[in-house]
N, C-alpha and C. Protein backbone atom coordinates (compact mmCIF):
# COMPACT_ATOMS: atom_id res chain seq x y z
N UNK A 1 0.82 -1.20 0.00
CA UNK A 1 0.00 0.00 0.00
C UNK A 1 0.86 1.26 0.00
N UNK A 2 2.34 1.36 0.40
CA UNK A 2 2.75 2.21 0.80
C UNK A 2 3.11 2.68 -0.49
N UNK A 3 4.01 1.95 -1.28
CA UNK A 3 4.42 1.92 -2.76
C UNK A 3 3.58 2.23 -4.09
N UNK A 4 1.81 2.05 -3.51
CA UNK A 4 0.89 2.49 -4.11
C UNK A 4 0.81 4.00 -4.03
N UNK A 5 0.80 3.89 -2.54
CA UNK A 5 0.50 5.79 -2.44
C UNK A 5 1.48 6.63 -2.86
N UNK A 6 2.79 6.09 -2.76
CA UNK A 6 3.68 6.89 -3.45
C UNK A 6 3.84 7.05 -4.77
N UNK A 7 3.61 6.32 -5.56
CA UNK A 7 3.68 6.20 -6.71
C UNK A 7 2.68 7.43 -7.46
N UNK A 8 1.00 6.47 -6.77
CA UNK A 8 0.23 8.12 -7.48
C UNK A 8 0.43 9.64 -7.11
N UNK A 9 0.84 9.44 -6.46
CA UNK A 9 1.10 11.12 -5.42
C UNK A 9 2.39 11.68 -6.82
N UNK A 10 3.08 10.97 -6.80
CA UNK A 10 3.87 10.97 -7.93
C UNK A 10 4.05 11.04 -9.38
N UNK A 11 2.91 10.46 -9.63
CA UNK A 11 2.28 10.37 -10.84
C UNK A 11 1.64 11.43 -11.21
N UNK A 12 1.00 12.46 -10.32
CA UNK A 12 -0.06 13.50 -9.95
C UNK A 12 0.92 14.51 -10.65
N UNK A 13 1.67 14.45 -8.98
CA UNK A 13 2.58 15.75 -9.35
C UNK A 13 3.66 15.99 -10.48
N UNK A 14 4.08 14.97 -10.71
CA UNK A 14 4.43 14.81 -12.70
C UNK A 14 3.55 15.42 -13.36
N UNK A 15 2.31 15.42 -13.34
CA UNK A 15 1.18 15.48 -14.21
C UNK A 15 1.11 17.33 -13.96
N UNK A 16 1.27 17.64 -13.04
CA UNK A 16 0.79 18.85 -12.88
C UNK A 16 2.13 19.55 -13.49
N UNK A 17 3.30 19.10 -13.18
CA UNK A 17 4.66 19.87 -13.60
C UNK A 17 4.40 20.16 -14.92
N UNK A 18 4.20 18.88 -15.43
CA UNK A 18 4.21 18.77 -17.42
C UNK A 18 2.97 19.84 -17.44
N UNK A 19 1.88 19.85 -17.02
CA UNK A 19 0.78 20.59 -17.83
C UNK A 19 1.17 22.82 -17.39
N UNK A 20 2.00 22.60 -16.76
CA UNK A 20 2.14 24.02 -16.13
C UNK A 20 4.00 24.30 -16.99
N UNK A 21 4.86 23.69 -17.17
CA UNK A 21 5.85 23.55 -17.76
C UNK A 21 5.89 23.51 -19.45
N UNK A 22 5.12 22.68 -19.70
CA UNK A 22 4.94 21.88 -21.32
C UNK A 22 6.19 20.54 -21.50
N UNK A 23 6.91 20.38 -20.33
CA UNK A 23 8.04 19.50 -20.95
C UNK A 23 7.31 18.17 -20.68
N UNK A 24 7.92 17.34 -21.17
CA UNK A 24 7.78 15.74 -21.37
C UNK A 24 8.10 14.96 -20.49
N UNK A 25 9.30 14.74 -19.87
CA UNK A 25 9.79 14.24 -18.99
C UNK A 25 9.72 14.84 -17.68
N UNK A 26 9.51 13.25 -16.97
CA UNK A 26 9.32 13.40 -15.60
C UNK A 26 10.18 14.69 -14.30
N UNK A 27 9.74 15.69 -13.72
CA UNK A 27 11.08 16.31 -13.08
C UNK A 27 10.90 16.25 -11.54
N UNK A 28 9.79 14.92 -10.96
CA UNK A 28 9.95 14.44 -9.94
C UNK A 28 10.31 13.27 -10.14
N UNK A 29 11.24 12.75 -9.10
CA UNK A 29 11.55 11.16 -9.44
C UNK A 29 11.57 10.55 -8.02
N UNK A 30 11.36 9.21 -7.84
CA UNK A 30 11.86 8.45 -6.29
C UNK A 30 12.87 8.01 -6.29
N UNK A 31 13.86 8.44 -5.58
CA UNK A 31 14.80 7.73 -5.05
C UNK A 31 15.28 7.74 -3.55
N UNK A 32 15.86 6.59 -3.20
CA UNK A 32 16.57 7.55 -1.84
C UNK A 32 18.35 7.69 -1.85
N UNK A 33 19.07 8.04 -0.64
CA UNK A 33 19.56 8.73 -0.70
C UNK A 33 20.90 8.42 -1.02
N UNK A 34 20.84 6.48 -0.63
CA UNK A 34 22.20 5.70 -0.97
C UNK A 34 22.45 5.22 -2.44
N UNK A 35 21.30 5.97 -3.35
CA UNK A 35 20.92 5.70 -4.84
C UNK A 35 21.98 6.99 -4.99
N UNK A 36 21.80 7.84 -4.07
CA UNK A 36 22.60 8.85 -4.48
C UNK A 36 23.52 9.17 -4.36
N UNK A 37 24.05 7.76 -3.48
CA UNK A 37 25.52 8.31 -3.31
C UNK A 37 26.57 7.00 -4.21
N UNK A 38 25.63 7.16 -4.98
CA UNK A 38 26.97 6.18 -6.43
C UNK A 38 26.71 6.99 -7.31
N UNK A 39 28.09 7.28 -8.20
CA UNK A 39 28.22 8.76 -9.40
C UNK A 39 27.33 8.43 -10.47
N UNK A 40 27.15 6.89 -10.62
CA UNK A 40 26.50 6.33 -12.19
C UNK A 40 25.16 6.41 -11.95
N UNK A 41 24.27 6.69 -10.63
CA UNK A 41 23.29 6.66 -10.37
C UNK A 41 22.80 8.27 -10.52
N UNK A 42 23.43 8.53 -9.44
CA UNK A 42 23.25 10.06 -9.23
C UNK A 42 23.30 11.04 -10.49
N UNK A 43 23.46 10.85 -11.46
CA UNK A 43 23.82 11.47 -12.56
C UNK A 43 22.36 11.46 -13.44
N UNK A 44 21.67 10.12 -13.00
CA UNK A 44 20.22 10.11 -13.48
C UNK A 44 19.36 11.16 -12.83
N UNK A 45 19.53 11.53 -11.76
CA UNK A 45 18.63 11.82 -11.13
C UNK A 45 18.89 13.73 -10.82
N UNK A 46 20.88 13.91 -11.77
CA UNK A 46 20.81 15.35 -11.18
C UNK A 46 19.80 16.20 -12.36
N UNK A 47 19.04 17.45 -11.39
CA UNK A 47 18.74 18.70 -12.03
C UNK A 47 17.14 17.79 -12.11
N UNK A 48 16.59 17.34 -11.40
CA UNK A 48 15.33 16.99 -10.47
C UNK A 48 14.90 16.93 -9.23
N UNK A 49 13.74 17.09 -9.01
CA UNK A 49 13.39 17.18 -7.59
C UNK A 49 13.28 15.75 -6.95
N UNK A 50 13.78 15.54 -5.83
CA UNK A 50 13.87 14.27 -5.54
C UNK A 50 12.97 13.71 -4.37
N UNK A 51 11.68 12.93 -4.73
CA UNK A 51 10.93 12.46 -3.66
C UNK A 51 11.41 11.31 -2.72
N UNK A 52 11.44 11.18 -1.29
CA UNK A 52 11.79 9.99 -0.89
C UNK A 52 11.28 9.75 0.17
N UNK A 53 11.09 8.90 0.95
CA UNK A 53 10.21 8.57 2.41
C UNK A 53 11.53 8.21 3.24
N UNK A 54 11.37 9.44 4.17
CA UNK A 54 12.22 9.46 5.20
C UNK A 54 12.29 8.96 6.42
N UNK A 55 10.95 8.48 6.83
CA UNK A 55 10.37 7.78 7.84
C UNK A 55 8.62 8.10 7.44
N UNK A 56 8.67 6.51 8.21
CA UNK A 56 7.46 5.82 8.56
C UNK A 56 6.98 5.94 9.99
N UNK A 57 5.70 6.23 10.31
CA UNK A 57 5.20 5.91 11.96
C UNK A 57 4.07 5.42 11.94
N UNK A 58 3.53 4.87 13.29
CA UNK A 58 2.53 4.25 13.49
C UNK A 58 1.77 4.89 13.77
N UNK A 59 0.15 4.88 13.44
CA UNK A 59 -0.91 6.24 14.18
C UNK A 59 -1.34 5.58 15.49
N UNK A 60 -0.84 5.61 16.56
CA UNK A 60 -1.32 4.91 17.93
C UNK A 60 -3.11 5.28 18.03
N UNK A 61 -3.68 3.85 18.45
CA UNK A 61 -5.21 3.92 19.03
C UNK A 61 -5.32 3.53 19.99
N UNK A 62 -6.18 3.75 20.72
CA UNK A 62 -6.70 3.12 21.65
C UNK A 62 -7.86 2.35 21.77
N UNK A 63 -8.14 2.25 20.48
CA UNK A 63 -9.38 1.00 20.11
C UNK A 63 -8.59 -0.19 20.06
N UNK A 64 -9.61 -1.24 20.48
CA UNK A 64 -8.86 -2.71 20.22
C UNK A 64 -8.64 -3.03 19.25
N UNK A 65 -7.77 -3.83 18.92
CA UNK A 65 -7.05 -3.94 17.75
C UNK A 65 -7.89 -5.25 16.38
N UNK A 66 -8.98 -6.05 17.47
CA UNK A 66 -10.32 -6.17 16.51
C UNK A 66 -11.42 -6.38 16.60
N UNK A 67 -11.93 -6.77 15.70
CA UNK A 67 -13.48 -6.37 15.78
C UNK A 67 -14.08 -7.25 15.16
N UNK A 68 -15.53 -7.49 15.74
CA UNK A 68 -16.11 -8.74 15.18
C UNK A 68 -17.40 -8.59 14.18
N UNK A 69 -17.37 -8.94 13.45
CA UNK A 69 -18.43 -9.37 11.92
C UNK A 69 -19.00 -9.74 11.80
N UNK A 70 -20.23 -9.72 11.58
CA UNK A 70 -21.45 -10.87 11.31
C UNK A 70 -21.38 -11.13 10.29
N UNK A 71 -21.54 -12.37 9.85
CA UNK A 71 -21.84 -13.47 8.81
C UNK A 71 -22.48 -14.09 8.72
N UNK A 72 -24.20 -14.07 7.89
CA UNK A 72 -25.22 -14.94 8.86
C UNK A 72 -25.14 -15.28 10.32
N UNK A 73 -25.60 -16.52 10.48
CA UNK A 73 -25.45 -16.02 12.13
C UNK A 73 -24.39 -16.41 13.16
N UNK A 74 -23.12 -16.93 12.33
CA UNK A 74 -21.94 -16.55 12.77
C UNK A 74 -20.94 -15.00 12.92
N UNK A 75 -19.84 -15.01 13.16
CA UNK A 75 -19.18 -13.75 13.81
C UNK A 75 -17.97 -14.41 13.09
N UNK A 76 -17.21 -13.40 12.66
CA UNK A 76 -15.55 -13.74 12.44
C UNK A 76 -14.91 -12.02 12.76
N UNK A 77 -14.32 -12.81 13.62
CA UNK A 77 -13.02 -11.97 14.30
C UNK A 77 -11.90 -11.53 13.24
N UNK A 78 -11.77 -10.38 13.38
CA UNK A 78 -10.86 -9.89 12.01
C UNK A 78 -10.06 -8.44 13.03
N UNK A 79 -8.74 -8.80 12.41
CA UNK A 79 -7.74 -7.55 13.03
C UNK A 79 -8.21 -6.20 12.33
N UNK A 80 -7.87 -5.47 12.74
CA UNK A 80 -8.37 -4.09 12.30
C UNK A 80 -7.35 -3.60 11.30
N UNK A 81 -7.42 -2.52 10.55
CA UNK A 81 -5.80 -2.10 9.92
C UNK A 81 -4.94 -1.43 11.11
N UNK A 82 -3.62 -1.30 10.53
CA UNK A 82 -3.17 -0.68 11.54
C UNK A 82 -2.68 0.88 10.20
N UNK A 83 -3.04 1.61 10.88
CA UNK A 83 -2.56 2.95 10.11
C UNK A 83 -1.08 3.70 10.27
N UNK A 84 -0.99 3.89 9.07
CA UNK A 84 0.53 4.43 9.13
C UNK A 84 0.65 5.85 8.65
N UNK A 85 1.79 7.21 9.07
CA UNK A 85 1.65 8.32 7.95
C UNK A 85 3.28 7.61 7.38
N UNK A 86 3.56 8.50 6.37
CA UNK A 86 4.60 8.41 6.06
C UNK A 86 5.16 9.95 5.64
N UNK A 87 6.22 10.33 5.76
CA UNK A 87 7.20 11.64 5.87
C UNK A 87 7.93 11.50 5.05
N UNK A 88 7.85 12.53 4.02
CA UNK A 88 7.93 12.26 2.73
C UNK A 88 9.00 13.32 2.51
N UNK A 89 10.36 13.79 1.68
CA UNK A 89 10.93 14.47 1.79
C UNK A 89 11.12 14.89 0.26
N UNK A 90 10.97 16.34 -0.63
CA UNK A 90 11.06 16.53 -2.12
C UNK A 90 12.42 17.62 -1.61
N UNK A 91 13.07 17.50 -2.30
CA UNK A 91 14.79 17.91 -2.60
C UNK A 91 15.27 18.22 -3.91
N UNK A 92 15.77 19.48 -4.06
CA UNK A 92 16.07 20.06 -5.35
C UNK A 92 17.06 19.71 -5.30
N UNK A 93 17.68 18.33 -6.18
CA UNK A 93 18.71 18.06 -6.18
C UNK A 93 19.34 18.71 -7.92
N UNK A 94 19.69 19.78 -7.92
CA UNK A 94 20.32 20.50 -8.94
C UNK A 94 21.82 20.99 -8.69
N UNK A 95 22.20 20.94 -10.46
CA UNK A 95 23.90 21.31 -10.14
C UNK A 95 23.66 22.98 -9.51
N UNK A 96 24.71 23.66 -8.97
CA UNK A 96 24.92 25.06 -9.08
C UNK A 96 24.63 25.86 -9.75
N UNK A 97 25.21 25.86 -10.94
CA UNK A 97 24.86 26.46 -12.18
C UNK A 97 23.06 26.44 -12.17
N UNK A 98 22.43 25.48 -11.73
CA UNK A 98 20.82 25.33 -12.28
C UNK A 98 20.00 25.50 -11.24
N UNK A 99 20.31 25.96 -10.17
CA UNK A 99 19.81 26.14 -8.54
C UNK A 99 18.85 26.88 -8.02
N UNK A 100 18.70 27.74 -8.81
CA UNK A 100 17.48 28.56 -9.21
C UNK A 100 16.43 27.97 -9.95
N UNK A 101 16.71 27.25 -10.75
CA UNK A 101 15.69 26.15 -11.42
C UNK A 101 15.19 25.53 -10.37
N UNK A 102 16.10 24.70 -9.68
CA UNK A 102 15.65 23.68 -8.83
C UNK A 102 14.50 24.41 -7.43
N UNK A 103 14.93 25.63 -7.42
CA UNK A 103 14.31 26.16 -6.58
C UNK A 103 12.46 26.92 -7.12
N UNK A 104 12.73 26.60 -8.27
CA UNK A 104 11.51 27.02 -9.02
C UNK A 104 10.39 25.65 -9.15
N UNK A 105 11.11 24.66 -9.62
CA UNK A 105 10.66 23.41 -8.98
C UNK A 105 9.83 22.84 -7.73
N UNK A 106 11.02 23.20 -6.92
CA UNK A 106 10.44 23.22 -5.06
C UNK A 106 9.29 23.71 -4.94
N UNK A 107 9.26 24.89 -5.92
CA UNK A 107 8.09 26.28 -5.67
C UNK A 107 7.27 25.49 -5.98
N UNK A 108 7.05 24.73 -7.00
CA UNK A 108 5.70 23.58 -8.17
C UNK A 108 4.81 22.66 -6.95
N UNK A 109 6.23 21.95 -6.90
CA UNK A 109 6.13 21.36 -5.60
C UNK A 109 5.01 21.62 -4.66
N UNK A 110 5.21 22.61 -4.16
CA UNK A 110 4.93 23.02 -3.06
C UNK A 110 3.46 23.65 -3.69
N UNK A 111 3.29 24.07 -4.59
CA UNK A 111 2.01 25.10 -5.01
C UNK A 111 1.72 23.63 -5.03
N UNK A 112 1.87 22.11 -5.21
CA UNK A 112 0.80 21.66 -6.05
C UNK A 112 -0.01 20.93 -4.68
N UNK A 113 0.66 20.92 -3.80
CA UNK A 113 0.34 20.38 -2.70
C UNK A 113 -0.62 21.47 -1.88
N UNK A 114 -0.70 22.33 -2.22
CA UNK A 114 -1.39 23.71 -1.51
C UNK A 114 -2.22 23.72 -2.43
N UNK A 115 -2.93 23.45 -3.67
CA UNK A 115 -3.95 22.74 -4.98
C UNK A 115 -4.58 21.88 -4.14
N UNK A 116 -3.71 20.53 -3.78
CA UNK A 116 -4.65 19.46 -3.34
C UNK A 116 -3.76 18.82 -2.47
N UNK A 117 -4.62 18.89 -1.44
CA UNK A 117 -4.08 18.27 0.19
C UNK A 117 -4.64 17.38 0.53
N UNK A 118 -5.89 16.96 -0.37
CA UNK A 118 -6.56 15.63 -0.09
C UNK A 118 -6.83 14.48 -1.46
N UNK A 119 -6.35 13.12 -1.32
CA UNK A 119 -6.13 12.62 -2.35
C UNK A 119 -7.31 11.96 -2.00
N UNK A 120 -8.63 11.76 -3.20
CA UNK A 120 -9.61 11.12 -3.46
C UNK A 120 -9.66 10.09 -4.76
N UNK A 121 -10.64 8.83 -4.50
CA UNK A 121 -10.58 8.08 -5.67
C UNK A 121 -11.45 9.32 -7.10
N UNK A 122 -11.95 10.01 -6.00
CA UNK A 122 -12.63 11.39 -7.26
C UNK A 122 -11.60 12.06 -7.98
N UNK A 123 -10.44 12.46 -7.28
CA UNK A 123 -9.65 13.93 -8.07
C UNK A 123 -8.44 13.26 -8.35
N UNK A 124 -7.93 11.49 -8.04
CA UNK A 124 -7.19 11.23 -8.21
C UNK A 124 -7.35 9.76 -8.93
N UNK A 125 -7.88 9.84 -10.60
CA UNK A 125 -8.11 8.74 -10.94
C UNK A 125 -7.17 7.25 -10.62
N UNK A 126 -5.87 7.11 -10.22
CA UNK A 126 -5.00 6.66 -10.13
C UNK A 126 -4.94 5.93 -8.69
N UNK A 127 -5.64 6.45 -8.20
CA UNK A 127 -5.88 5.70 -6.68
C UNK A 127 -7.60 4.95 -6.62
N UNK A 128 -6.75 3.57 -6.90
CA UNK A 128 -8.79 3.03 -6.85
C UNK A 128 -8.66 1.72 -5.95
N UNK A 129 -7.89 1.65 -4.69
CA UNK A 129 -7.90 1.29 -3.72
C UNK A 129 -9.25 1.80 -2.90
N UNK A 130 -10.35 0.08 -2.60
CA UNK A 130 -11.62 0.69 -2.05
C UNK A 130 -11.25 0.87 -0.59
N UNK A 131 -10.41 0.44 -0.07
CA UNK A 131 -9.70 0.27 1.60
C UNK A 131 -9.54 1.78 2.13
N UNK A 132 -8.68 2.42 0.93
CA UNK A 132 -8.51 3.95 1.21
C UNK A 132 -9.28 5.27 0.66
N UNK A 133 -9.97 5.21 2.02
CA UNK A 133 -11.01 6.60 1.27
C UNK A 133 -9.95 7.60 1.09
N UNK A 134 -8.81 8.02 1.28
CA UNK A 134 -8.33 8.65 1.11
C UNK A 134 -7.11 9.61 1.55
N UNK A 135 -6.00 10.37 1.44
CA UNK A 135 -4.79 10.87 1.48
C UNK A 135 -4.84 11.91 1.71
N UNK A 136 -4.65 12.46 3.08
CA UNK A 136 -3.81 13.80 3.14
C UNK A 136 -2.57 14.01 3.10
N UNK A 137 -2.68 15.29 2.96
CA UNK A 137 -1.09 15.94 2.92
C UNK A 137 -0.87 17.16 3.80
N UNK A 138 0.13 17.06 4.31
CA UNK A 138 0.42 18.45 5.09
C UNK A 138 1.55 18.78 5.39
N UNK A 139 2.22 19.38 5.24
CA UNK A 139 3.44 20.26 5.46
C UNK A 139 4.08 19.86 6.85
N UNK A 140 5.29 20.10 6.66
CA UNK A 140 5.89 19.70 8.37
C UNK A 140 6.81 20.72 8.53
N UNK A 141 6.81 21.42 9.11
CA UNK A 141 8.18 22.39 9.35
C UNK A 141 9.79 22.02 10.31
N UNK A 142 10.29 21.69 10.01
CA UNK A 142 11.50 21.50 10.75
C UNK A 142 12.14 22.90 10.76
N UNK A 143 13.03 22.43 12.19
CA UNK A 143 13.72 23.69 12.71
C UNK A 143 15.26 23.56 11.83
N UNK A 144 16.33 24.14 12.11
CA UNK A 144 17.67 24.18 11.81
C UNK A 144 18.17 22.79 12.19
N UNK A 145 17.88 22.56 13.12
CA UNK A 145 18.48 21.35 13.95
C UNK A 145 18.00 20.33 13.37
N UNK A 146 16.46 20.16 13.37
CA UNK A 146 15.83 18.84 12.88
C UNK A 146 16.44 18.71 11.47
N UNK A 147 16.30 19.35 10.58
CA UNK A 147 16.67 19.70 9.48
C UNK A 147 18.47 18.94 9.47
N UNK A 148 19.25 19.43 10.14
CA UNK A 148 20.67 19.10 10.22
C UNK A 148 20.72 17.69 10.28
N UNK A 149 19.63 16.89 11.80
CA UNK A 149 20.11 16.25 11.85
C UNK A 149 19.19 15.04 10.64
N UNK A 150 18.21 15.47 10.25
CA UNK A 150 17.58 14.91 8.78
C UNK A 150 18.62 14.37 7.85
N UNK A 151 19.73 15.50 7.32
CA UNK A 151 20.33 15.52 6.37
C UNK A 151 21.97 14.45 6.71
N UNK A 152 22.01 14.50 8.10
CA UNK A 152 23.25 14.38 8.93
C UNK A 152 22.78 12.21 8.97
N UNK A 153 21.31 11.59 9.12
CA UNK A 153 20.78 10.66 8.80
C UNK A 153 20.85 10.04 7.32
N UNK A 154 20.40 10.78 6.67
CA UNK A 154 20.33 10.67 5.45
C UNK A 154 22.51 10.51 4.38
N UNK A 155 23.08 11.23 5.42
CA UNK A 155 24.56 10.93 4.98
C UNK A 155 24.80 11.59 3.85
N UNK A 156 24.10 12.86 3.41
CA UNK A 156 23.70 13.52 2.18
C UNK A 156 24.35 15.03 2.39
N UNK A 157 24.78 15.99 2.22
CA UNK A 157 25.16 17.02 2.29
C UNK A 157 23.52 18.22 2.05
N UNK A 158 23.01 19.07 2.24
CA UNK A 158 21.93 19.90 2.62
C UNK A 158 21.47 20.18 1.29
N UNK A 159 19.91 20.06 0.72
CA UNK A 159 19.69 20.29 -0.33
C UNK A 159 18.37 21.38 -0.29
N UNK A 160 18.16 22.33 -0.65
CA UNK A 160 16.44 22.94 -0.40
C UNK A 160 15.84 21.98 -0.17
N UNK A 161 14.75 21.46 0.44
CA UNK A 161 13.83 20.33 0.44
C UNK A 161 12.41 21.17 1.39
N UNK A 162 11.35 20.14 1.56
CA UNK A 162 10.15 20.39 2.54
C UNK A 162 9.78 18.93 2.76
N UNK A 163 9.39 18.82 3.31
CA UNK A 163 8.93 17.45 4.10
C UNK A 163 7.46 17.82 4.46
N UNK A 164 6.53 16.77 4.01
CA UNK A 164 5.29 16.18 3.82
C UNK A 164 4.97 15.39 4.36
N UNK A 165 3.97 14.95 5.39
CA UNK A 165 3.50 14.01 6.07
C UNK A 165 1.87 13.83 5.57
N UNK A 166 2.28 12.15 4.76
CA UNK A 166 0.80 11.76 4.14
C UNK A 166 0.43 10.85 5.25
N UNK A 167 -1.03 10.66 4.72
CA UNK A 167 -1.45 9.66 5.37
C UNK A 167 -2.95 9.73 5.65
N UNK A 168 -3.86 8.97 6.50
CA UNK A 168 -3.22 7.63 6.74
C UNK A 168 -3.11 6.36 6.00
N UNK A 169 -2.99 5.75 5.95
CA UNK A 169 -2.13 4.37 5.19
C UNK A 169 -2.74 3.83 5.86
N UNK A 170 -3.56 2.53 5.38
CA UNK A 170 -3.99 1.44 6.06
C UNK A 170 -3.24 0.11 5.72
N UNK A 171 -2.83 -0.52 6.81
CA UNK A 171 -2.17 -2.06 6.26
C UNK A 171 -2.90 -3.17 6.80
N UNK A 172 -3.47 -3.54 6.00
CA UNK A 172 -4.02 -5.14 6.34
C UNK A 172 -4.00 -6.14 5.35
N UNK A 173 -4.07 -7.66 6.34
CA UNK A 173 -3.98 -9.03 5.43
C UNK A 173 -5.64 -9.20 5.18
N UNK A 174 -6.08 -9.36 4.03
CA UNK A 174 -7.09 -9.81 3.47
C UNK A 174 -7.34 -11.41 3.86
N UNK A 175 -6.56 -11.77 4.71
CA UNK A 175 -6.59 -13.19 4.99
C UNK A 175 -8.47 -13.46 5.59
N UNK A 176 -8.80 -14.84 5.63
CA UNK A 176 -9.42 -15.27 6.02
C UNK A 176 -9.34 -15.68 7.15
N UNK A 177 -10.55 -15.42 8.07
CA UNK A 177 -10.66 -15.37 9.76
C UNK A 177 -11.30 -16.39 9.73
N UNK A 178 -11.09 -16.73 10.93
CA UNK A 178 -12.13 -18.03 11.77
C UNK A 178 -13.38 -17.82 11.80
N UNK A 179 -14.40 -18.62 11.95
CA UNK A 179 -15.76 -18.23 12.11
C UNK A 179 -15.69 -18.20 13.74
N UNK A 180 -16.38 -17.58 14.63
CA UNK A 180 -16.59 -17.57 15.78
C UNK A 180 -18.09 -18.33 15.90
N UNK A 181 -19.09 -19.09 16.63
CA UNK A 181 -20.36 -18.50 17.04
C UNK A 181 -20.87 -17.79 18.02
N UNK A 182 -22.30 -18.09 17.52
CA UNK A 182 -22.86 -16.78 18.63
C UNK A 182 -22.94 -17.26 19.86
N UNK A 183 -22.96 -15.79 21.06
CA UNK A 183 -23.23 -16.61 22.01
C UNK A 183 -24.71 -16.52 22.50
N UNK A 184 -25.35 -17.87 22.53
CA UNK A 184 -27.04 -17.71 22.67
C UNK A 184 -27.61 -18.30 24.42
N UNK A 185 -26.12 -18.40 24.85
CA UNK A 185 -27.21 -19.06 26.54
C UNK A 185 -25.63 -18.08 27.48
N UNK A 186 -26.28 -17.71 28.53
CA UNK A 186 -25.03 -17.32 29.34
C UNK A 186 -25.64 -18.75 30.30
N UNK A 187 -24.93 -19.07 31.03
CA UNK A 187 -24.78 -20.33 32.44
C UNK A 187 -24.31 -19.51 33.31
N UNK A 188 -24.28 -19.08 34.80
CA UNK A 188 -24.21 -18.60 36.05
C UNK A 188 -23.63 -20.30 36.90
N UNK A 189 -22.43 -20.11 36.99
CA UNK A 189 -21.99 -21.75 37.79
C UNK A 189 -22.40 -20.86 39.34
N UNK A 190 -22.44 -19.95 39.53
CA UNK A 190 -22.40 -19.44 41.07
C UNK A 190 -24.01 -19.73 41.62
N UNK A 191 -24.71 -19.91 40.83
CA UNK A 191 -26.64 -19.85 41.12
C UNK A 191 -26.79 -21.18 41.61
N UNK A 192 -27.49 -21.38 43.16
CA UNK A 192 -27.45 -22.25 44.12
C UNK A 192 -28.96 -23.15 43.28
């Protein structure tokens, strides 16, 4: 699911670059960051904005973790999803010379996400997952520090970037549950 959502989010914002640009080719791409640190790789990817998932978290509940189903007049016990966001990081990875480009980019970026902050199977033909009604997006601000030590993780030297936190992400096994039955008599062993 995760590889799904990234992909269309991706697909989108390609879509919006080309129709506001006119160029052809893609000028968001996925990679991460150890793609970028080999010369034969990195060379694909310079003088684009670079999407990558920087971390993953769990959305903590406090609902139980499942819930039971009727099935005629049996019950099957089924785990719940567990929801995830994911922190998403776009990086103008441009030479010097083109840095101002890249920063014009960022700008796309960033306008297209301030367009649409909510991904629907309506505005986003590309997502037709029935599990996920749907994707937000929202901005994350890091300080100097967070930021340092982002880049200082990543083993990458400092690039313009913004960081995005989508979500939520649902993960579940479609597996097949047990049937439970019902319960139709309580017994009291304590009643004299």
């Amino acid at each position: 699911m995760f590889d799904t959502c990234i992909k269309t989010i991706l697909t989108d914002l390609n879509r919006h670059i080309k129709a506001r640009t006119g160029l052809n080719e893609d000028q968001a791409l996925y990679a991460t960051y150890t793609d970028l640190a080999s010369p034969a790789i990195n060379n694909l990817y310079t003088n684009k904005v670079i999407m990558s998932v920087v971390d993953i978290v769990h959305q903590e509940t406090t609902q139980s973790s499942n819930t039971y189903i009727q099935q005629g007049n049996n019950y099957i016990v089924k785990n719940l999803p567990i929801n995830f966001y994911l922190y998403i990081l776009f990086a103008a990875h441009f030479e010097a010379e083109h840095a101002l480009e890249g920063l014009s980019y960022l700008a796309r970026v960033i306008a297209f996400f301030n367009s649409k902050n909510y991904f629907t199977s309506k505005n986003t033909p590309d997502l037709t997952y029935p599990e996920l009604d749907g994707i937000s997006v929202s901005i994350i601000n890091l300080d100097h520090e967070q930021k340092s030590s982002l880049w200082t993780c990543l083993k990458s030297t400092y690039m313009p970037s913004v960081v995005y936190k989508i979500g939520m992400i649902p993960i579940e096994d479609n597996a097949i549950w047990p049937t439970v039955p019902p319960i139709n008599e309580i017994y009291n062993s304590l009643k004299q």
